[in-house]
C-alpha atoms as a PDB file:
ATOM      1  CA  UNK A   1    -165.643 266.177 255.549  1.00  0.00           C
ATOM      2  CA  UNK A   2    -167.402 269.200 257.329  1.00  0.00           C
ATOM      3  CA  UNK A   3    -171.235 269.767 257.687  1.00  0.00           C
ATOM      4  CA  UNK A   4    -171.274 272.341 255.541  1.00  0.00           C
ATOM      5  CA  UNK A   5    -169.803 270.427 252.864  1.00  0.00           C
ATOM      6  CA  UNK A   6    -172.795 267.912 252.628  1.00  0.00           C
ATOM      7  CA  UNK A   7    -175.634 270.183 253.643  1.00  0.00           C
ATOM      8  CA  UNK A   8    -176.072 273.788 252.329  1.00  0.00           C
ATOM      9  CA  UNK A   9    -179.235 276.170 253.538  1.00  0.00           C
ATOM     10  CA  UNK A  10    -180.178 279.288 251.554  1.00  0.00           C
ATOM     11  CA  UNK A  11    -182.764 281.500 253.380  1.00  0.00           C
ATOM     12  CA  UNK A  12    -184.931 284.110 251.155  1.00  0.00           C
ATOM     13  CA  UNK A  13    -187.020 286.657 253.131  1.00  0.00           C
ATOM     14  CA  UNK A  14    -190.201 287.947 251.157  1.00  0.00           C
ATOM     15  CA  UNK A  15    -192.369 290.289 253.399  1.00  0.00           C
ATOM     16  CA  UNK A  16    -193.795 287.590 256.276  1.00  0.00           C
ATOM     17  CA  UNK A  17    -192.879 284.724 254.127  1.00  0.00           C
ATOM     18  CA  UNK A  18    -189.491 283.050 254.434  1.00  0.00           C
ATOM     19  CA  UNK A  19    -188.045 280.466 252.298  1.00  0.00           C
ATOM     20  CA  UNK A  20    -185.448 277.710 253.408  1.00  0.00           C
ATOM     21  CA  UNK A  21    -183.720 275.787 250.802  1.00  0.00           C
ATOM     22  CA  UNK A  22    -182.164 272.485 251.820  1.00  0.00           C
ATOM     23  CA  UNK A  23    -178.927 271.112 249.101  1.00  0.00           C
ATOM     24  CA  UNK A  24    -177.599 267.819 250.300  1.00  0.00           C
ATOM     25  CA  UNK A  25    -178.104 265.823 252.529  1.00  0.00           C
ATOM     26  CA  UNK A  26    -180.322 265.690 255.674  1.00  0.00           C
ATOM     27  CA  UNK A  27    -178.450 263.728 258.336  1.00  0.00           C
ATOM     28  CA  UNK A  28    -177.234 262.923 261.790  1.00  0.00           C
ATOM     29  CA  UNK A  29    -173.795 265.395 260.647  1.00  0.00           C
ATOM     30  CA  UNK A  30    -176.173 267.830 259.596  1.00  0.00           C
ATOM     31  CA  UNK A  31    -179.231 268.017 261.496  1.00  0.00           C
ATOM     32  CA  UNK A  32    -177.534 271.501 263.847  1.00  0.00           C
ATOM     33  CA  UNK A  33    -176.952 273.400 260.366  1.00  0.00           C
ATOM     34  CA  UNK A  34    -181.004 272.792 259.955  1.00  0.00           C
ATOM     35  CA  UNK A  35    -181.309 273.714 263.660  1.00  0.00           C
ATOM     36  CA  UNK A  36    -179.504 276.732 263.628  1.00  0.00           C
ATOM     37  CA  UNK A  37    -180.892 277.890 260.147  1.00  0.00           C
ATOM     38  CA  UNK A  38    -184.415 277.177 261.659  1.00  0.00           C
ATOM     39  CA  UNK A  39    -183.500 279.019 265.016  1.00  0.00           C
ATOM     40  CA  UNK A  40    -182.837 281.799 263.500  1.00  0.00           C
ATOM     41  CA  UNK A  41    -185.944 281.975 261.264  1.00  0.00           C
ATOM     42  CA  UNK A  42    -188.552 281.214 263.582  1.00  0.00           C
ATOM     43  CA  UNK A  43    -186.980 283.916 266.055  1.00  0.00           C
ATOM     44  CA  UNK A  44    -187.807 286.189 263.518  1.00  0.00           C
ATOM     45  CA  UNK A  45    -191.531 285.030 263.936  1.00  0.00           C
ATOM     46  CA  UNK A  46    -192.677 284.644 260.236  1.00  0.00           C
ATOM     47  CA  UNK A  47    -196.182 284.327 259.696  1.00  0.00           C
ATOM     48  CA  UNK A  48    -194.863 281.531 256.770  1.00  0.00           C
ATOM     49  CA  UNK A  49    -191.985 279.181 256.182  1.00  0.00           C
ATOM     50  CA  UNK A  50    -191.775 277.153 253.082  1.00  0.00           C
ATOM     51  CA  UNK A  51    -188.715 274.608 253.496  1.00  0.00           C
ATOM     52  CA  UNK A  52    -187.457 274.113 249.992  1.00  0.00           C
ATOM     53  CA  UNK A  53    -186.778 270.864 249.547  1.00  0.00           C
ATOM     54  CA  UNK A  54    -185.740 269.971 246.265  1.00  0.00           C
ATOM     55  CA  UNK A  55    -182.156 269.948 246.558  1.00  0.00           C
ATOM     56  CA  UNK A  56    -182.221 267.313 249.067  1.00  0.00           C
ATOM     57  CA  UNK A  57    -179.811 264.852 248.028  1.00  0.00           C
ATOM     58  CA  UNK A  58    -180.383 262.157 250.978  1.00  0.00           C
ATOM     59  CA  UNK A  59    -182.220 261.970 254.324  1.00  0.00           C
ATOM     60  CA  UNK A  60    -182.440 259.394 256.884  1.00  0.00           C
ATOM     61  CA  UNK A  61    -184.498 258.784 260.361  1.00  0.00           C
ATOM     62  CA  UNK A  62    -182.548 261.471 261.999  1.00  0.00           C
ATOM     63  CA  UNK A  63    -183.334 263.783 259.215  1.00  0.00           C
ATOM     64  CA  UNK A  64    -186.909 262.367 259.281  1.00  0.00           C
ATOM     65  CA  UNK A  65    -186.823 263.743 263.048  1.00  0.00           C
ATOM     66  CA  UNK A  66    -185.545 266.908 262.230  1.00  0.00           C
ATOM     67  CA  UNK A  67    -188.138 267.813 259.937  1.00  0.00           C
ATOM     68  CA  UNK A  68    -190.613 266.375 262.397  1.00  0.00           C
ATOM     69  CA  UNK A  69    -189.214 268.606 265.362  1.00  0.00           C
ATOM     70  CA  UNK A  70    -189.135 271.849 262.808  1.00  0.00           C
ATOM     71  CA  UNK A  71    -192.870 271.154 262.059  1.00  0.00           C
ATOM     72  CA  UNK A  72    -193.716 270.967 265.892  1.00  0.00           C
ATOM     73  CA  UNK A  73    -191.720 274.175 266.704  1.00  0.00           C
ATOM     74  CA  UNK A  74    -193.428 276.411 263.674  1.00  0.00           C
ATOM     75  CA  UNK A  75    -196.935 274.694 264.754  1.00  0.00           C
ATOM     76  CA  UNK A  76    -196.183 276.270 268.556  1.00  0.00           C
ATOM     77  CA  UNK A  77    -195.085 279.146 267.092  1.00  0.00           C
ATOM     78  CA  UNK A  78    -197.579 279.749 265.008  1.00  0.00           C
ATOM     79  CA  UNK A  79    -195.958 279.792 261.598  1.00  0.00           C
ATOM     80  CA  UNK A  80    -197.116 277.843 259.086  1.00  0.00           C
ATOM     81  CA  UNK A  81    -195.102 275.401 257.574  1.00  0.00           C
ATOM     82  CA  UNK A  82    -195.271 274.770 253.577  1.00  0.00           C
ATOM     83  CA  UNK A  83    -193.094 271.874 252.456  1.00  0.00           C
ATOM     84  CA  UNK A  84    -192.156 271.856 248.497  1.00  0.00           C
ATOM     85  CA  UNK A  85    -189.836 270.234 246.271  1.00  0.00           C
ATOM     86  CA  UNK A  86    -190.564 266.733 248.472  1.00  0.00           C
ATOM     87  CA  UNK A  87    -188.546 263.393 246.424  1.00  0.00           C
ATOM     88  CA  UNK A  88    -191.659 260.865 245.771  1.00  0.00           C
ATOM     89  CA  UNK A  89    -190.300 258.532 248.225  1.00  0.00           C
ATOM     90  CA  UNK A  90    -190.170 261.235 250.650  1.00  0.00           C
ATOM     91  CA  UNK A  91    -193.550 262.599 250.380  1.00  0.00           C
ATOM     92  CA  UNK A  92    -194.639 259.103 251.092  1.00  0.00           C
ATOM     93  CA  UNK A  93    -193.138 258.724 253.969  1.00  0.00           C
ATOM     94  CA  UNK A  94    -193.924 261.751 255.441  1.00  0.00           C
ATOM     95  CA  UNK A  95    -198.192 261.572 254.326  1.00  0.00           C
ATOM     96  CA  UNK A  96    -198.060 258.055 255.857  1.00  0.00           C
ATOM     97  CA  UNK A  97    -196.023 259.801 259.526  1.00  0.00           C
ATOM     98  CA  UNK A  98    -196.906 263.188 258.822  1.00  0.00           C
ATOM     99  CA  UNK A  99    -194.840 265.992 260.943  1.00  0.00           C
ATOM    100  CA  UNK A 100    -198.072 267.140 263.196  1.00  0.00           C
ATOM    101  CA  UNK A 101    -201.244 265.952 263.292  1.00  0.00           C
ATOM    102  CA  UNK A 102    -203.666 266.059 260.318  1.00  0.00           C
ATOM    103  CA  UNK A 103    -206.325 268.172 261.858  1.00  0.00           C
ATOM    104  CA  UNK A 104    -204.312 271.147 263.094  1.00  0.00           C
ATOM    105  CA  UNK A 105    -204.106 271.484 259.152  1.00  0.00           C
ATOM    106  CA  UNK A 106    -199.925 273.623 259.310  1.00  0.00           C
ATOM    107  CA  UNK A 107    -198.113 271.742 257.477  1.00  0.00           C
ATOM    108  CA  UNK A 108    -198.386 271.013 254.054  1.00  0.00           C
ATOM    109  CA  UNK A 109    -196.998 269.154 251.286  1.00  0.00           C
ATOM    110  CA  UNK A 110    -196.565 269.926 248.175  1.00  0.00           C
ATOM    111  CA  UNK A 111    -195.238 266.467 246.058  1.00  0.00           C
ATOM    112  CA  UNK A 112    -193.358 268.920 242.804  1.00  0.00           C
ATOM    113  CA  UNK A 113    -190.746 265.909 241.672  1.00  0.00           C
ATOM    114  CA  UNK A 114    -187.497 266.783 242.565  1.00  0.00           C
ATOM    115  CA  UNK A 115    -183.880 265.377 241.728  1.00  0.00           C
ATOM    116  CA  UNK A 116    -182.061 263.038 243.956  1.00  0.00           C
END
């Protein structure tokens, strides 16, 4: 099975706001199609990204890192980094290892239930 079978990434543009939408699942197979997607947005220098996450299906520790590295590489960029559509279990995990530290105040989670 390819990547792009398991992982699927929808980008919406909206002035200096861009929107990522994650469908599947977040894993080692995957992790460059989140790269690449992510590349290409934060070339673009957004002033926002909100990374959709509702359609997750599945993520594991590499997808844990991936999120982890995309939340470093907006912070040093300067975009700021929304996180929506988080799985319960999810949002735990990443409020108790959050992606960058607490005070520099860039990324944010928003815990809207989603289906996995």
């Amino acid at each position: 099975m390819r990547a792009e079978d398991l992982l699927q990434t929808h980008t919406l543009w909206h002035r200096d706001t861009v929107e990522l939408r994650l469908t599947g699942e977040l894993d080692l197979a995957t992790i460059p199609l989140l790269q690449q997607a992510a590349d290409m947005i934060l070339s673009t220098r957004p002033r926002r990204l909100h990374l959709d996450l509702a359609g997750l299906t599945f993520c594991d520790h590499t997808g844990l890192r991936a999120l982890h590295r995309l939340a470093h590489q907006a912070s040093a960029a300067h975009i700021h980094l929304h996180l929506t559509g988080i799985h319960p279990r999810l949002h735990r995990t990443l409020t108790q290892h959050p992606p960058t530290p607490r005070p520099r105040g860039v990324v944010r989670l928003s815990g809207r239930a989603c289906v996995a």
